[in-house]
Protein backbone atom coordinates (compact mmCIF):
# COMPACT_ATOMS: atom_id res chain seq x y z
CA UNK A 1 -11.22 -8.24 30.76
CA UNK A 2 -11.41 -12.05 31.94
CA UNK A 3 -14.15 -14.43 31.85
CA UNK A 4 -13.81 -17.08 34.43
CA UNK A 5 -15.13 -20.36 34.43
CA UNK A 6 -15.04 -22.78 37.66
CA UNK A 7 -14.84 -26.22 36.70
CA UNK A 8 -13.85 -29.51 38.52
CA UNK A 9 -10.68 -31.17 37.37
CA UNK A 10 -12.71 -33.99 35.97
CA UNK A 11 -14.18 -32.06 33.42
CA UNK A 12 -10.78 -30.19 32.89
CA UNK A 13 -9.71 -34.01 32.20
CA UNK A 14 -12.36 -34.18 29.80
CA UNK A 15 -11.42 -31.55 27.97
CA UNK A 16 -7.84 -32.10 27.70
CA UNK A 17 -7.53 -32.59 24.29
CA UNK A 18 -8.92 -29.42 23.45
CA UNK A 19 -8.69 -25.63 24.28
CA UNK A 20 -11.98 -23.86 25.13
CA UNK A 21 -11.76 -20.63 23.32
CA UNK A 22 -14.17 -17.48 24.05
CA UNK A 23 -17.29 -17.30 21.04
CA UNK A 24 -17.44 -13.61 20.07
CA UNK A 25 -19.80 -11.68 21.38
CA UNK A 26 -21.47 -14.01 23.91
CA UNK A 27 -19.84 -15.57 27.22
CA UNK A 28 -19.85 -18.86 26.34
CA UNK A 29 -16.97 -21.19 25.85
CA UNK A 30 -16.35 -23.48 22.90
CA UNK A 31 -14.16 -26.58 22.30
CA UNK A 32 -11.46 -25.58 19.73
CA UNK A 33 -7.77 -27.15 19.09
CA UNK A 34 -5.89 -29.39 20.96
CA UNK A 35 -3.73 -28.29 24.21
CA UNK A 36 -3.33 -29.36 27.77
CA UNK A 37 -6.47 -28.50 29.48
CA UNK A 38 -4.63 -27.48 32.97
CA UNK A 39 -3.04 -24.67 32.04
CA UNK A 40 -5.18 -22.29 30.49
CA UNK A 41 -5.02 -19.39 32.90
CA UNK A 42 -3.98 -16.50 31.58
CA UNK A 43 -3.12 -14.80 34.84
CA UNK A 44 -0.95 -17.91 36.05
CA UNK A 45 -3.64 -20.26 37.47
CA UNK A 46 -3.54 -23.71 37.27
CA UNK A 47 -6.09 -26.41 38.03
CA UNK A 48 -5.83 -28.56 40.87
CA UNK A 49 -6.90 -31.73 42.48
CA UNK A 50 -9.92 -29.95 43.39
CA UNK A 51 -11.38 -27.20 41.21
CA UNK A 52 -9.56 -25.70 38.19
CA UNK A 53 -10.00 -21.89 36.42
CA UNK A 54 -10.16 -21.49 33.23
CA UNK A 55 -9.64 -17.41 32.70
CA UNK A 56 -10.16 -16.58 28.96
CA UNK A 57 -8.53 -13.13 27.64
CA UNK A 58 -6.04 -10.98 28.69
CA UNK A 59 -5.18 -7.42 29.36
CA UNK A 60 -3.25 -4.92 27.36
CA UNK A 61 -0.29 -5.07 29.59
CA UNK A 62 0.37 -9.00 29.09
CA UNK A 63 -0.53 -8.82 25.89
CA UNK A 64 2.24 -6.52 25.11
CA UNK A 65 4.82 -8.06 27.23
CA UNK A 66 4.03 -11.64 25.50
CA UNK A 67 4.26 -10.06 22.06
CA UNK A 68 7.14 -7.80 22.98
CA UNK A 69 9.35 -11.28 23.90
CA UNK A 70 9.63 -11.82 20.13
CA UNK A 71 12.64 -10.16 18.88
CA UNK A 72 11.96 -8.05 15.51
CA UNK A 73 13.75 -5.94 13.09
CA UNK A 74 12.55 -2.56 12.77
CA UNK A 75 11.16 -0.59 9.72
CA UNK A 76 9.92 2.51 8.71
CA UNK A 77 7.01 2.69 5.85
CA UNK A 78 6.17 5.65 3.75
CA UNK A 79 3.99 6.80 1.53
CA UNK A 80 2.88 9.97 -0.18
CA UNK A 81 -0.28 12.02 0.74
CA UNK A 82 -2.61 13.24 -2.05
CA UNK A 83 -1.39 16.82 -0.73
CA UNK A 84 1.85 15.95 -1.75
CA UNK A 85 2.98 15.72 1.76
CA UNK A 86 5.26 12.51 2.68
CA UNK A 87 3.87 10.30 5.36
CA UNK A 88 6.02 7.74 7.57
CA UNK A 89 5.57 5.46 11.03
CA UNK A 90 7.49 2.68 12.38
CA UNK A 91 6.29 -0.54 12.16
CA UNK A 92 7.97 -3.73 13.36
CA UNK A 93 4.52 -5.99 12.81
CA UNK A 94 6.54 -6.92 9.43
CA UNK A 95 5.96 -10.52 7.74
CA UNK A 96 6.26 -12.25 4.47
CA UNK A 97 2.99 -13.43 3.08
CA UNK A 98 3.92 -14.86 -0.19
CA UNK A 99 6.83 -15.81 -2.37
CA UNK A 100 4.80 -15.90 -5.62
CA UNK A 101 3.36 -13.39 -5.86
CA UNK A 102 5.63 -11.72 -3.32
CA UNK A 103 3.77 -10.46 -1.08
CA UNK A 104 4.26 -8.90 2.03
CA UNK A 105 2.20 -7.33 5.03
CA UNK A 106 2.15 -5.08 7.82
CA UNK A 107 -0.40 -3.98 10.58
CA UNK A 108 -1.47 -0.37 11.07
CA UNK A 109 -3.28 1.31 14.16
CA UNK A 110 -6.73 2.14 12.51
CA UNK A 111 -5.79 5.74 14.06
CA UNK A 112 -2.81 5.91 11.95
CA UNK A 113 -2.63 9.88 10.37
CA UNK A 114 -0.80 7.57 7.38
CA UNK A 115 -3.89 5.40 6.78
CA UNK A 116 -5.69 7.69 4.42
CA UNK A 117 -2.89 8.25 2.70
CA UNK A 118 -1.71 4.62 1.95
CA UNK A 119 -5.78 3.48 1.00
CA UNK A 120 -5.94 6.37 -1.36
CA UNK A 121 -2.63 6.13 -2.75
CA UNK A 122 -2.45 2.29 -2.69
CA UNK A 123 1.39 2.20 -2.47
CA UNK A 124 3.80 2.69 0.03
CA UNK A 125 7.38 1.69 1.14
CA UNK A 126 8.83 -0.76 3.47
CA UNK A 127 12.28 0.41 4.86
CA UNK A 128 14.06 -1.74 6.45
CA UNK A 129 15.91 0.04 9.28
CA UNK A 130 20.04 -0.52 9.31
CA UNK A 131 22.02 -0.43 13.12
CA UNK A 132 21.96 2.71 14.32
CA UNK A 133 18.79 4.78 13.65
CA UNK A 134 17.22 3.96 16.84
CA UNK A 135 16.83 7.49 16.89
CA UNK A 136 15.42 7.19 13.68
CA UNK A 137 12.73 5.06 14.92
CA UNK A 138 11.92 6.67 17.54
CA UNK A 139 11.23 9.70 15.61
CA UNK A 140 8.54 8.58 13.13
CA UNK A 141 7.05 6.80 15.85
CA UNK A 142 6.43 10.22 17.35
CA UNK A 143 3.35 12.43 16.42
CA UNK A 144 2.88 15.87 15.59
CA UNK A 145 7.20 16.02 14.65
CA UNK A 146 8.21 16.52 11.41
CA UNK A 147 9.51 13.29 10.54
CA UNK A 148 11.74 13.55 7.54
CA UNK A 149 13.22 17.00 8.72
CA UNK A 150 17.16 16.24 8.00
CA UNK A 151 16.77 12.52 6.73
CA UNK A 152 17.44 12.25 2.60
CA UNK A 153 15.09 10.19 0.52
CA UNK A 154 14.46 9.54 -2.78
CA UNK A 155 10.52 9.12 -4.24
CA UNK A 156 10.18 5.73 -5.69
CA UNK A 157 8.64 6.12 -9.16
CA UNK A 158 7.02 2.90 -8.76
CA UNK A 159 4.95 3.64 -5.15
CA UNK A 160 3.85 6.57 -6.59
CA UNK A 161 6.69 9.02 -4.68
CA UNK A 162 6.98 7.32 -1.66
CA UNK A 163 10.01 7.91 0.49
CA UNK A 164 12.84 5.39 -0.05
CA UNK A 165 15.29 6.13 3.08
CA UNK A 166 18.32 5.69 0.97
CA UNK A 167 21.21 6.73 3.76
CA UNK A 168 19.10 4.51 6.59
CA UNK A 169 18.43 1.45 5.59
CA UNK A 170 19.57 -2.16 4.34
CA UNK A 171 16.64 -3.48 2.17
CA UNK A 172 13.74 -1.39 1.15
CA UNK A 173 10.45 -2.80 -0.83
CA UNK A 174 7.89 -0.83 -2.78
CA UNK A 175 4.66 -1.95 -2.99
CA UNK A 176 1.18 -1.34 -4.26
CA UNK A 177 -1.52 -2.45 -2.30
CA UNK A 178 -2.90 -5.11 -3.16
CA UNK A 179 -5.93 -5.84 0.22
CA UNK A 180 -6.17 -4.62 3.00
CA UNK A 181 -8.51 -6.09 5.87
CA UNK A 182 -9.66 -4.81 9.10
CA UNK A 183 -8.64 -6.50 12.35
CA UNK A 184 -9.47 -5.41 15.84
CA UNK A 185 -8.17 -1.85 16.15
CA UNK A 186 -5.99 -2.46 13.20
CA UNK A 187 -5.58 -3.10 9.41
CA UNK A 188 -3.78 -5.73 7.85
CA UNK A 189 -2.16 -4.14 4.29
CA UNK A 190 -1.20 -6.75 1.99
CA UNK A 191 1.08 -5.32 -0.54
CA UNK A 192 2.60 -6.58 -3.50
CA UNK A 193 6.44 -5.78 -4.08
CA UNK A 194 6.70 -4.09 -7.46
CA UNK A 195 10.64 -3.43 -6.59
CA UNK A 196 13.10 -3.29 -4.30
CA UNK A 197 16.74 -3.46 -3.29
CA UNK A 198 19.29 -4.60 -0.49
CA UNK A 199 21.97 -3.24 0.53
CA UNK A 200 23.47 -5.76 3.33
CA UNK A 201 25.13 -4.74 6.40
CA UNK A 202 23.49 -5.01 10.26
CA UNK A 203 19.97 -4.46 10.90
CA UNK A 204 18.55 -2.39 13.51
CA UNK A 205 16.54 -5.12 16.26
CA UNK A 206 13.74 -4.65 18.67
CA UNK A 207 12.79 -6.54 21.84
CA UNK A 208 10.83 -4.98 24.47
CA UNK A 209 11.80 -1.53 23.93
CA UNK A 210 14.72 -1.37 22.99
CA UNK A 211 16.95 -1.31 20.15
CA UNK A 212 20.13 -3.09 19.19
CA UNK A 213 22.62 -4.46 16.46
CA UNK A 214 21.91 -7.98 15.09
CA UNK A 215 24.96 -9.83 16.69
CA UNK A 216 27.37 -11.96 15.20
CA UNK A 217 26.06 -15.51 15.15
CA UNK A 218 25.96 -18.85 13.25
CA UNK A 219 24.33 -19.27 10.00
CA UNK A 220 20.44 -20.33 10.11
CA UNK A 221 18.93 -23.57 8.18
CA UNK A 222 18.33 -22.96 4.71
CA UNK A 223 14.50 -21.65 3.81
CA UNK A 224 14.09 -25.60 2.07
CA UNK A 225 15.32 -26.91 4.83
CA UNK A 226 13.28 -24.91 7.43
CA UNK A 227 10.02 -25.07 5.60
CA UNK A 228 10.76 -28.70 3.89
């Protein structure tokens, strides 16, 4: 949905050294940090001489194609139900949190069969997805298949049994839980990495649907040098 506001470039000009942001729950608009003031259409408008649009929000469809323009590896985390069933999806919101304690996180769809499982359990597994299991991906992205049919994995002892992909992947991380915090239609699981492993070789990528090889390429700046 978009809220629209009319205003005349003047006041856009006023304004130009902030963004005006949506408050939750009303209609109202609020100064909030610093970017050009004409260009804060969502749907392509811009202001002009005369009268400017400012059109807060988007839809589902640009939201997706903005996020989907960030390339990502892909992953598959796992955990064990309290039946003693395994649970998996495929995730690709994947990030670092924290180098001490390390910490990573990943977001879940609050519809997620493999929610219940992971808050009761309060462990899981990140596998990191190697070149070539696309299909792989695609698979325990699916509902209502049985995911692990054919694919070997090993429980880790330390995520209380949950799968480790061992023939799919080139890093894996177990974790416990250590917060998770609701956001929008999703949660945001913290976990803390109790163990893990890598393995090297190509990753499998992901950038607006669909899957590839990480390609030959020049090193990257150091960590130090990219984070000073």
């Amino acid at each position: 949905m978009y809220d629209r506001r009319a205003m005349p470039h003047a006041s856009l000009q006023r304004y130009s050294g902030q963004m005006l942001v949506a408050v939750p729950g009303t209609r109202g608009l609020r100064a909030g940090h610093a970017v050009p003031g004409a260009h804060l259409c969502a749907d392509g408008g811009r202001a002009t001489a005369g009268f400017g649009e400012v059109t807060l929000g988007i839809d589902r469809e640009l939201f997706r194609a903005v996020v989907g323009s960030f390339p990502t590896g892909v992953t598959i985390v796992t955990t064990m139900g309290p039946d003693g069933v395994p649970r998996g999806l495929t995730s690709n919101a994947v990030c670092a949190v924290s180098l001490d304690p390390p910490l990573l996180l990943f977001c879940l769809d609050k519809r997620s069969a493999s929610l219940p499982a992971i808050l009761e359990s309060k462990a899981f597994v990140v596998n990191f997805l190697a070149a070539g299991r696309g299909d792989l991906a695609t698979r325990f992205a699916s509902p209502n298949v049985d995911k692990f049919a054919g694919t070997r994995w090993e429980g880790a002892a330390i995520a209380a049994g949950a799968p480790v992909l061992v023939d799919d992947n080139v890093a894996h991380a177990e974790c416990s839980l250590w917060q998770a915090h609701e956001a929008g239609d999703h949660y945001i699981l913290i976990g803390h990495i109790e163990s893990a492993s890598s393995n090297g070789g190509p990753p499998l990528m992901y950038l607006r649907r669909t899957y590839a090889a990480w390609p030959d390429s020049k090193p990257a700046p150091r960590d130090e040098d990219i984070h000073g």
